[in-house]
C-alpha atoms as a PDB file:
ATOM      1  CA  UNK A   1     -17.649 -50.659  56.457  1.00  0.00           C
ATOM      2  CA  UNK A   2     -17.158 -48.382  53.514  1.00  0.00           C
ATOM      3  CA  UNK A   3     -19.360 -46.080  55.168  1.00  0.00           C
ATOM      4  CA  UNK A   4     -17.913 -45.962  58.371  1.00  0.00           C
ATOM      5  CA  UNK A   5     -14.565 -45.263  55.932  1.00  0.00           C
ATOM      6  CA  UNK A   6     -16.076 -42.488  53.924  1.00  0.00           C
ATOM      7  CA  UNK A   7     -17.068 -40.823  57.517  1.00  0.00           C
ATOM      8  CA  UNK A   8     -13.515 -41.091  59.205  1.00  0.00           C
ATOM      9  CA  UNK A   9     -12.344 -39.477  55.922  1.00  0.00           C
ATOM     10  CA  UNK A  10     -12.509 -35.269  55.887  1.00  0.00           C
ATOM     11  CA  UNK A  11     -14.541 -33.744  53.113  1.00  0.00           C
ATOM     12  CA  UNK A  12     -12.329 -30.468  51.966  1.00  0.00           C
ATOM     13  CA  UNK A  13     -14.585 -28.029  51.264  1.00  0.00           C
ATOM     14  CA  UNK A  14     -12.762 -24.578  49.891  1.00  0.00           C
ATOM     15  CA  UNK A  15     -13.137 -22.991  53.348  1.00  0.00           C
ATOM     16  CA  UNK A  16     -12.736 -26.631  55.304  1.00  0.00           C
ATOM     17  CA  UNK A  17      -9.256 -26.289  57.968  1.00  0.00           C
ATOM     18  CA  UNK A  18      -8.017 -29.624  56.649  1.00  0.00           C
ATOM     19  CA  UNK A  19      -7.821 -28.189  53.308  1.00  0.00           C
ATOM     20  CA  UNK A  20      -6.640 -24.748  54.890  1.00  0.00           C
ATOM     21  CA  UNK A  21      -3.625 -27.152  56.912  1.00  0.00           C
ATOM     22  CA  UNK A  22      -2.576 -28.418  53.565  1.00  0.00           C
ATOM     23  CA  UNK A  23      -1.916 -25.024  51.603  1.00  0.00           C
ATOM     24  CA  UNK A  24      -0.638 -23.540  54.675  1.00  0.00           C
ATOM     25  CA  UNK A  25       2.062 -26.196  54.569  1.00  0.00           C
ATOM     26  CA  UNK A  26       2.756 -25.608  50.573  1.00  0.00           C
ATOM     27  CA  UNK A  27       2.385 -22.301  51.566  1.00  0.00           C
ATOM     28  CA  UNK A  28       5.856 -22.204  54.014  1.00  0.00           C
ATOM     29  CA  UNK A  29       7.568 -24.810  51.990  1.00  0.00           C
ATOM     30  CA  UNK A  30       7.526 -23.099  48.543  1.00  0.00           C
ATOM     31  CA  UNK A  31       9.072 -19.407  50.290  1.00  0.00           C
ATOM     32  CA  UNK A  32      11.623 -21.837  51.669  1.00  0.00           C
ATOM     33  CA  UNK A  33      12.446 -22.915  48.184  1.00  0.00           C
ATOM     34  CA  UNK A  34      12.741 -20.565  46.240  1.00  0.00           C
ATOM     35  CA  UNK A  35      14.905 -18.338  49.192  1.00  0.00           C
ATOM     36  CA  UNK A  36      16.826 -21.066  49.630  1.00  0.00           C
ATOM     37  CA  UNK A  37      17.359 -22.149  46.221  1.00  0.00           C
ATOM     38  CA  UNK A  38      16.522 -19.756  43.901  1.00  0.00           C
ATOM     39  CA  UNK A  39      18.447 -16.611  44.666  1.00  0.00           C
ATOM     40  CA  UNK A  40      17.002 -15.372  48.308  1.00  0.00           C
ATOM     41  CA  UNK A  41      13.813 -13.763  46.392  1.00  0.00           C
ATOM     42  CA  UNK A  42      10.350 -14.773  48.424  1.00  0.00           C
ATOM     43  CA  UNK A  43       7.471 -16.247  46.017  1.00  0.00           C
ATOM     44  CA  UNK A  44       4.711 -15.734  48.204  1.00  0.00           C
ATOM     45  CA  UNK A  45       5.622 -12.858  50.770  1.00  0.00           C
ATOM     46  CA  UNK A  46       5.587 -10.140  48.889  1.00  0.00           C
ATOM     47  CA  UNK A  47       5.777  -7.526  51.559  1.00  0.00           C
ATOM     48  CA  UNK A  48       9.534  -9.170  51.946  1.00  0.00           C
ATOM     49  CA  UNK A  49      10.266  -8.533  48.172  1.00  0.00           C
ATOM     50  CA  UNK A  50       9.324  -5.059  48.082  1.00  0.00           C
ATOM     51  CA  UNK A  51      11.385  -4.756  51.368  1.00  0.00           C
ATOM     52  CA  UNK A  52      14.535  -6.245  49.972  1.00  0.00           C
ATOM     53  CA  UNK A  53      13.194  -4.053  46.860  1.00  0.00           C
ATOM     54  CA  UNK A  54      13.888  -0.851  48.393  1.00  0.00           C
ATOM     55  CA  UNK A  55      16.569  -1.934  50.629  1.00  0.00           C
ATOM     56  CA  UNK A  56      19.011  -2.582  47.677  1.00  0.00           C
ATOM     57  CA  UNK A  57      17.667  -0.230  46.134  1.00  0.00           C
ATOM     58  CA  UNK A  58      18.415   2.415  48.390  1.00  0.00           C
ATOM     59  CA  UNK A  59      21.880   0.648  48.120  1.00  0.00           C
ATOM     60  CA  UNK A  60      22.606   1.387  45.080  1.00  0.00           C
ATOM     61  CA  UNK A  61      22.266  -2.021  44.088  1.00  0.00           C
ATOM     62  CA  UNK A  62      19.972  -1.917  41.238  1.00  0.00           C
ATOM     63  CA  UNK A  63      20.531  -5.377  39.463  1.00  0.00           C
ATOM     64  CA  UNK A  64      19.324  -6.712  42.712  1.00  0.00           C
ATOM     65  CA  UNK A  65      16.159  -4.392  43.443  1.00  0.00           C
ATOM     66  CA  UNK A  66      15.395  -5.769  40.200  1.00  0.00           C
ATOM     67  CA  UNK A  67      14.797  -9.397  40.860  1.00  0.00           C
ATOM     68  CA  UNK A  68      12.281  -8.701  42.923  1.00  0.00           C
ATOM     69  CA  UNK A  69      10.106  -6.897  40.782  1.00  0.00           C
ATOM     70  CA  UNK A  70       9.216  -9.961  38.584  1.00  0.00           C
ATOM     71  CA  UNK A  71       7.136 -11.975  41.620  1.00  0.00           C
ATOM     72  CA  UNK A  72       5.423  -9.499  42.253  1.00  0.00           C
ATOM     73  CA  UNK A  73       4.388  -8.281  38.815  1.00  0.00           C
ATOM     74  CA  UNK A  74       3.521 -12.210  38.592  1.00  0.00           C
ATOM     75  CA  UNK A  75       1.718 -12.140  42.234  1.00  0.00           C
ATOM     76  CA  UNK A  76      -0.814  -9.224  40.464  1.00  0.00           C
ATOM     77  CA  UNK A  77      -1.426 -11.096  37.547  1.00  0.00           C
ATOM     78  CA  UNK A  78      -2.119 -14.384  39.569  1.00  0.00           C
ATOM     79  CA  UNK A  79      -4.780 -12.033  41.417  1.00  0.00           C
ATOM     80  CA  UNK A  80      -6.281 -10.886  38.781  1.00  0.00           C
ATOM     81  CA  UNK A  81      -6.786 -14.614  37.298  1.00  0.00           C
ATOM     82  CA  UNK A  82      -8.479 -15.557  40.073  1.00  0.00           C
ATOM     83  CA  UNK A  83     -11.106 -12.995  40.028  1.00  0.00           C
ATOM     84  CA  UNK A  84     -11.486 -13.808  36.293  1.00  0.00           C
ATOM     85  CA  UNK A  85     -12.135 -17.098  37.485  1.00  0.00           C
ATOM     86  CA  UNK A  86     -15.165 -15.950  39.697  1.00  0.00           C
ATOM     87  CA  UNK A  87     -16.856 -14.203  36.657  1.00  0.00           C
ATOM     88  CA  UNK A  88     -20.187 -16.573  36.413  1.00  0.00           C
ATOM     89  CA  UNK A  89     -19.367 -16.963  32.669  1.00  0.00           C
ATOM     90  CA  UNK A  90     -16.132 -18.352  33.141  1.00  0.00           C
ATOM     91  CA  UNK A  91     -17.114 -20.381  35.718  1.00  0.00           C
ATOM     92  CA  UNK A  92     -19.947 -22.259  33.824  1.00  0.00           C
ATOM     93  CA  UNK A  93     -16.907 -22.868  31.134  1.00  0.00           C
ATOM     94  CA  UNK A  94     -14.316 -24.290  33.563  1.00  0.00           C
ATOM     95  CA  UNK A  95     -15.924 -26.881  36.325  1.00  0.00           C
ATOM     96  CA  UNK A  96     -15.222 -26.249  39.859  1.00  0.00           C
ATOM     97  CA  UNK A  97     -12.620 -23.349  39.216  1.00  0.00           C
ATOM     98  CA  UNK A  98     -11.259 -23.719  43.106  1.00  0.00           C
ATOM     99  CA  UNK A  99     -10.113 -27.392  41.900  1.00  0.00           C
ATOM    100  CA  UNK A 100      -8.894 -26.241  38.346  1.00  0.00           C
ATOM    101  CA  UNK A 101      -6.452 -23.810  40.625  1.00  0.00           C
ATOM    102  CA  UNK A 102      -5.186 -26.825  42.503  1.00  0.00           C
ATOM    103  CA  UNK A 103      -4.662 -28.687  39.688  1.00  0.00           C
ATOM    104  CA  UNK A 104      -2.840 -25.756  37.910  1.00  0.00           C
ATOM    105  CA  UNK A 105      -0.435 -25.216  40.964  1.00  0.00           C
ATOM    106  CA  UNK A 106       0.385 -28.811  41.342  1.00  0.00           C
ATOM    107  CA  UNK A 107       0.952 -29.202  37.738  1.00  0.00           C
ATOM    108  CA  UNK A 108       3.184 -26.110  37.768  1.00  0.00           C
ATOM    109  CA  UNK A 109       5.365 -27.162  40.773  1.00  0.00           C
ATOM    110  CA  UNK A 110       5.609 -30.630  39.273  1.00  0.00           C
ATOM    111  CA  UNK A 111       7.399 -28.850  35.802  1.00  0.00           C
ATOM    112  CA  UNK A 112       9.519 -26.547  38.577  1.00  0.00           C
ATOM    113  CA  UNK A 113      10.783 -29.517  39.610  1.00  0.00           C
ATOM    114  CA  UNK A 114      12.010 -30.526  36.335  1.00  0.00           C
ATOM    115  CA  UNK A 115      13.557 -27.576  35.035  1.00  0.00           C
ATOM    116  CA  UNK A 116      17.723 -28.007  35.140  1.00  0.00           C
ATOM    117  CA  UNK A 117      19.263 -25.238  36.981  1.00  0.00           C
ATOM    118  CA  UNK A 118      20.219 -23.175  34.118  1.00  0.00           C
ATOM    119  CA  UNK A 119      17.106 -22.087  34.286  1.00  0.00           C
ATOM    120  CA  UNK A 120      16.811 -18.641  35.629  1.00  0.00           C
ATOM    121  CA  UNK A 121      15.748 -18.124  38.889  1.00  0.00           C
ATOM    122  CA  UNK A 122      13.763 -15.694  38.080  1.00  0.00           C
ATOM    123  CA  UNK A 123      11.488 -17.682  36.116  1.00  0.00           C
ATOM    124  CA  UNK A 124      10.790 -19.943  38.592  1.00  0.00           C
ATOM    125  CA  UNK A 125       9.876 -17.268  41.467  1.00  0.00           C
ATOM    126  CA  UNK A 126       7.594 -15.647  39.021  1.00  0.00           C
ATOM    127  CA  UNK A 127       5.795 -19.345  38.376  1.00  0.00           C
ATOM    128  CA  UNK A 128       5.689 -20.122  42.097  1.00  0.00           C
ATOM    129  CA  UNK A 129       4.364 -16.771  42.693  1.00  0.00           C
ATOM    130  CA  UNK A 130       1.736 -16.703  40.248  1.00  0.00           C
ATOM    131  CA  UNK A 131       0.259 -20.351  41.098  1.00  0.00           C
ATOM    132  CA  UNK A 132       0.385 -19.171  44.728  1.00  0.00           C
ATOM    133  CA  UNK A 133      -1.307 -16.010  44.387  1.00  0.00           C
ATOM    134  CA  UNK A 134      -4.152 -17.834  42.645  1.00  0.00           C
ATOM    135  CA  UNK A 135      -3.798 -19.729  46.017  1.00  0.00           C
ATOM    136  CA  UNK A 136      -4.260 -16.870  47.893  1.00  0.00           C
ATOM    137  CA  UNK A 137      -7.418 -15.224  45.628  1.00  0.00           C
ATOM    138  CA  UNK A 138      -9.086 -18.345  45.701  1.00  0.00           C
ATOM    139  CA  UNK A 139      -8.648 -20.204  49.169  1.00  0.00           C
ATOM    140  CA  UNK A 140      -8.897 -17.370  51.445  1.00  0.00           C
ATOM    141  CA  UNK A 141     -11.402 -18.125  54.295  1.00  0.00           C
ATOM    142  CA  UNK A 142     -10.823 -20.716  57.037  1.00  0.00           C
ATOM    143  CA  UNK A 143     -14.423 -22.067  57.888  1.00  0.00           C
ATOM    144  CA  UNK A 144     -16.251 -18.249  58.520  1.00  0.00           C
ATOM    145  CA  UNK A 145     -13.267 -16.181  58.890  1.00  0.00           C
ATOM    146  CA  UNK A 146     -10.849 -14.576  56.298  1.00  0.00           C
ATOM    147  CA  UNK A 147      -7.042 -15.672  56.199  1.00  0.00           C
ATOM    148  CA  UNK A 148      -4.400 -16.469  54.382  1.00  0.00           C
ATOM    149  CA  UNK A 149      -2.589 -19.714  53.032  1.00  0.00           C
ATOM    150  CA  UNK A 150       1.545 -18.598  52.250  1.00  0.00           C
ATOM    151  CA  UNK A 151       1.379 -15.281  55.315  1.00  0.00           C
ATOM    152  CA  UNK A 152       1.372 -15.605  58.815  1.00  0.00           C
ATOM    153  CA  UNK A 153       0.869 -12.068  60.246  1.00  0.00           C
ATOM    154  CA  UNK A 154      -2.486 -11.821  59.633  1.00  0.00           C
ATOM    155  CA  UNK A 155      -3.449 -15.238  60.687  1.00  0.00           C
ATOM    156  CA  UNK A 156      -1.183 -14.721  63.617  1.00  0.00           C
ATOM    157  CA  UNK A 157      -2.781 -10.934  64.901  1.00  0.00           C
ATOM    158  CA  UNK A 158      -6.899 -13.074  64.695  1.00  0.00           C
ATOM    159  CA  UNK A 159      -4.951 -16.307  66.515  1.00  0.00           C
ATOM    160  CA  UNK A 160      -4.232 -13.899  69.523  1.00  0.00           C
ATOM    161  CA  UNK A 161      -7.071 -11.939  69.138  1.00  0.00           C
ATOM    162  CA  UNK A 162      -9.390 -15.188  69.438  1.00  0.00           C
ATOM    163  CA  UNK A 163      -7.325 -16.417  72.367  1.00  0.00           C
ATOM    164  CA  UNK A 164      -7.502 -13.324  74.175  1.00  0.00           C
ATOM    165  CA  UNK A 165     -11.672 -13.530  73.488  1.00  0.00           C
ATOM    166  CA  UNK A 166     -12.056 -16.541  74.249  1.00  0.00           C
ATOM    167  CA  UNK A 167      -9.870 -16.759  77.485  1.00  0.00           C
ATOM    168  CA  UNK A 168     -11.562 -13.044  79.170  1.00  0.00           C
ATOM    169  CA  UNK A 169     -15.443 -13.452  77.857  1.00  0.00           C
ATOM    170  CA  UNK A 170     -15.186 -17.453  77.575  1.00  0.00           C
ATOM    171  CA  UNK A 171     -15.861 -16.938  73.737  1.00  0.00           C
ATOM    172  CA  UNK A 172     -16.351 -20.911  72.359  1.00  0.00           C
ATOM    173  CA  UNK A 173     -16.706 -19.079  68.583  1.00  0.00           C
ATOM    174  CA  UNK A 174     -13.535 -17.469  69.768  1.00  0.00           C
ATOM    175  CA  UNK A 175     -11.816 -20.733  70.802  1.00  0.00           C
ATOM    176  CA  UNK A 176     -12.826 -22.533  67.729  1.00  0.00           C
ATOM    177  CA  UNK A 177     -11.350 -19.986  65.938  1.00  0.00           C
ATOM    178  CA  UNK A 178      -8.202 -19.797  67.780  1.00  0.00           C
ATOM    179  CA  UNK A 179      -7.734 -23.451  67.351  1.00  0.00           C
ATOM    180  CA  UNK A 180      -8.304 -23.327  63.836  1.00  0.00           C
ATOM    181  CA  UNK A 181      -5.859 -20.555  63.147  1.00  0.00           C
ATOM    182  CA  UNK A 182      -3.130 -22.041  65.420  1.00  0.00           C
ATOM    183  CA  UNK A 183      -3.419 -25.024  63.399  1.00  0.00           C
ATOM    184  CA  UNK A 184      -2.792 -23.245  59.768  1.00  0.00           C
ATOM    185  CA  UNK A 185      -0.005 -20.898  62.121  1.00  0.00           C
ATOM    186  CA  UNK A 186       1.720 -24.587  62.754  1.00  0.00           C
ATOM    187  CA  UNK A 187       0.965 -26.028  59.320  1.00  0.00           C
ATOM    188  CA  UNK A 188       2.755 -22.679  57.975  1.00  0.00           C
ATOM    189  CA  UNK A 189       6.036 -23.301  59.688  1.00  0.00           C
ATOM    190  CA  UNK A 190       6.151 -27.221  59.420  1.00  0.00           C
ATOM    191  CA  UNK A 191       5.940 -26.552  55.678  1.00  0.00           C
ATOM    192  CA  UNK A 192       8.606 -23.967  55.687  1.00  0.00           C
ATOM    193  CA  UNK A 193      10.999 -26.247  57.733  1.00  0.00           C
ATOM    194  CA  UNK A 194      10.354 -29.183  55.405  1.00  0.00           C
ATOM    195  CA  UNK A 195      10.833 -26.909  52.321  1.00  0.00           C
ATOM    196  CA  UNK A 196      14.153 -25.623  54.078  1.00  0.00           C
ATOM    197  CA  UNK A 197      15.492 -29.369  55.005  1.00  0.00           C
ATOM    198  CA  UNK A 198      14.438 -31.401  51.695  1.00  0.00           C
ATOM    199  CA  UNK A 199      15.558 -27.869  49.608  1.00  0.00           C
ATOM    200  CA  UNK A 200      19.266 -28.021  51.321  1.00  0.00           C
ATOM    201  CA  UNK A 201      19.588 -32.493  50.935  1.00  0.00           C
ATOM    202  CA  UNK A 202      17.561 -32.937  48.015  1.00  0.00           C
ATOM    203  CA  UNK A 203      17.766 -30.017  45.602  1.00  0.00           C
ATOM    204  CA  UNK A 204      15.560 -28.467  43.161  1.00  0.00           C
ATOM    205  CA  UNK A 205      13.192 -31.417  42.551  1.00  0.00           C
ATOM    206  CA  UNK A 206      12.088 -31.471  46.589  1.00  0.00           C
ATOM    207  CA  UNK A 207       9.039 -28.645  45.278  1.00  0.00           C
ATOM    208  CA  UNK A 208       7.852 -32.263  44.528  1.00  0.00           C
ATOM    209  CA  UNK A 209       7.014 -32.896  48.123  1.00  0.00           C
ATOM    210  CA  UNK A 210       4.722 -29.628  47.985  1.00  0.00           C
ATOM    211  CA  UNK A 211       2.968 -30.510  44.671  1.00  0.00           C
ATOM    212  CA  UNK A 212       2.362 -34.142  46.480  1.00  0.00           C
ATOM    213  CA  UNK A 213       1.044 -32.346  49.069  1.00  0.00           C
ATOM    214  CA  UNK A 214      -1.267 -30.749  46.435  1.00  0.00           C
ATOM    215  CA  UNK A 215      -2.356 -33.866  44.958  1.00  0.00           C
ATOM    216  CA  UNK A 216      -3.735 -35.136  48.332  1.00  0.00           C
ATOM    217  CA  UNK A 217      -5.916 -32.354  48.501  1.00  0.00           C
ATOM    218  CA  UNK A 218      -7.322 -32.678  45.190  1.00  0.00           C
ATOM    219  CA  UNK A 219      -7.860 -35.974  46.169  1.00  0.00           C
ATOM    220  CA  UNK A 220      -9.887 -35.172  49.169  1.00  0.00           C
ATOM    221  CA  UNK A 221     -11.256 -31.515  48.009  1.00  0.00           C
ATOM    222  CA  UNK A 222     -15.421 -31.977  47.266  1.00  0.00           C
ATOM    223  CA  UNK A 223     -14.970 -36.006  47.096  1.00  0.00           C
ATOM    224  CA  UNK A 224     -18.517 -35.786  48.107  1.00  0.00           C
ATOM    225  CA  UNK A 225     -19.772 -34.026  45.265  1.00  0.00           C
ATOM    226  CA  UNK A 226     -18.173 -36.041  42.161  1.00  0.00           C
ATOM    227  CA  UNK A 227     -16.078 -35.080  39.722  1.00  0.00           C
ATOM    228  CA  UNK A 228     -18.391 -34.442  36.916  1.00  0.00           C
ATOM    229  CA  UNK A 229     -20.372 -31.100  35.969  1.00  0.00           C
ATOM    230  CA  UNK A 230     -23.224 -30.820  38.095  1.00  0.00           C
ATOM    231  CA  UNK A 231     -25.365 -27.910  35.390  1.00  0.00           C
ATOM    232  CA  UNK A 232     -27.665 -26.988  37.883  1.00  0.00           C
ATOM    233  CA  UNK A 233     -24.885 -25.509  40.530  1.00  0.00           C
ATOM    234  CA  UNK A 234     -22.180 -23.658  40.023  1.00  0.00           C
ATOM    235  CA  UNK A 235     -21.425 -23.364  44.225  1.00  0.00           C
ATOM    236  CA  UNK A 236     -18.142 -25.627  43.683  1.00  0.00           C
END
């Protein structure tokens, strides 16, 4: 029975769509909050902050080109992390550094959630943005393929691409792959209409839902190979 349990139950491997599915949808929901709530400044799509950067800049409006230097400043540091993370030496330190990211997100969203809203919003942005660029860095292929986890445009160009593939040369790698990246495409924009509802009735504290979210994955991410420091591999 517990075996037939275990089976029906995905393993998340970093690269697994399940896994993929579940960032996507913290992914959408935390640029919902944070446009929503804190100040109309993007934490994860940073090609719409330096937009809105040069628009209001070229504006005039300075104060507001501003703001959205901060996220990304934070986004390139979060990238940088990430590839710290990779170093082998680091990684024989710190256990399973994919999970240690998970764990750092959800336990940053989790304090977001408690922080009154006197807090600036910039400081929240640039702690969304950071834990979601180590997102990014870290969780960035969907089984073979490269994509990413909080931006649709890529994911959305190798979704038609795949279809097209896979409907004129009857492609099954093609299909698979469509299917896959339709899946985080759909993930994507249930998360960002559940960040825009719970953000607009609930408040501040509904980046909750997205660390919960978070906390399932860890949950299911490499249940399969323990929790414990394996010395002998370092492929976590």
């Amino acid at each position: 029975m517990n075996g037939k349990l275990n089976a029906a139950i995905p393993s998340l491997a970093s690269n697994s769509v399940y896994l993929g599915m579940m960032l996507a949808i913290v992914g959408g929901f935390t640029d919902a909050y944070t446009f929503i709530s804190r100040g109309g400044v993007f934490a994860n799509a940073q090609t719409g902050n330096m937009v809105l950067l040069a628009a209001k800049a070229a504006e005039g409006n300075l104060h507001g080109a501003l703001l959205h230097i901060p996220p990304i400043l934070a986004f390139i540091l979060g990238v940088l992390v990430s590839e710290t993370g990779k170093l082998p030496n680091v990684r024989h330190v710190i256990y399973s550094y994919r999970r240690s990211i998970l764990i750092l997100e959800c336990s940053v969203l989790i304090i977001v959630g408690f922080l009154p809203e006197s807090v600036p919003n910039i400081v929240v942005t640039m702690c969304i943005a950071f834990v979601t660029s180590l997102q990014i860095s870290t969780f960035n292929k969907l089984d073979k393929w490269a994509y990413n986890s909080t931006v649709t445009t890529g994911n959305l160009r190798t979704a038609i691409q795949a279809a097209y593939l896979a409907v004129k040369e009857h492609n099954q790698e093609a299909g698979k792959q469509f299917k896959e990246f339709l899946a985080i495409l759909i993930s994507f924009t249930f998360g960002a209409l559940s960040g825009t509802f719970s953000t607009v009735y609930l408040g501040k504290s509904s980046i909750w839902i997205a660390s919960g979210v978070l906390v399932a994955a860890l949950i299911l991410y490499h249940r399969d190979r323990g929790y414990y420091r394996r010395p002998q591999s370092l492929n976590n």
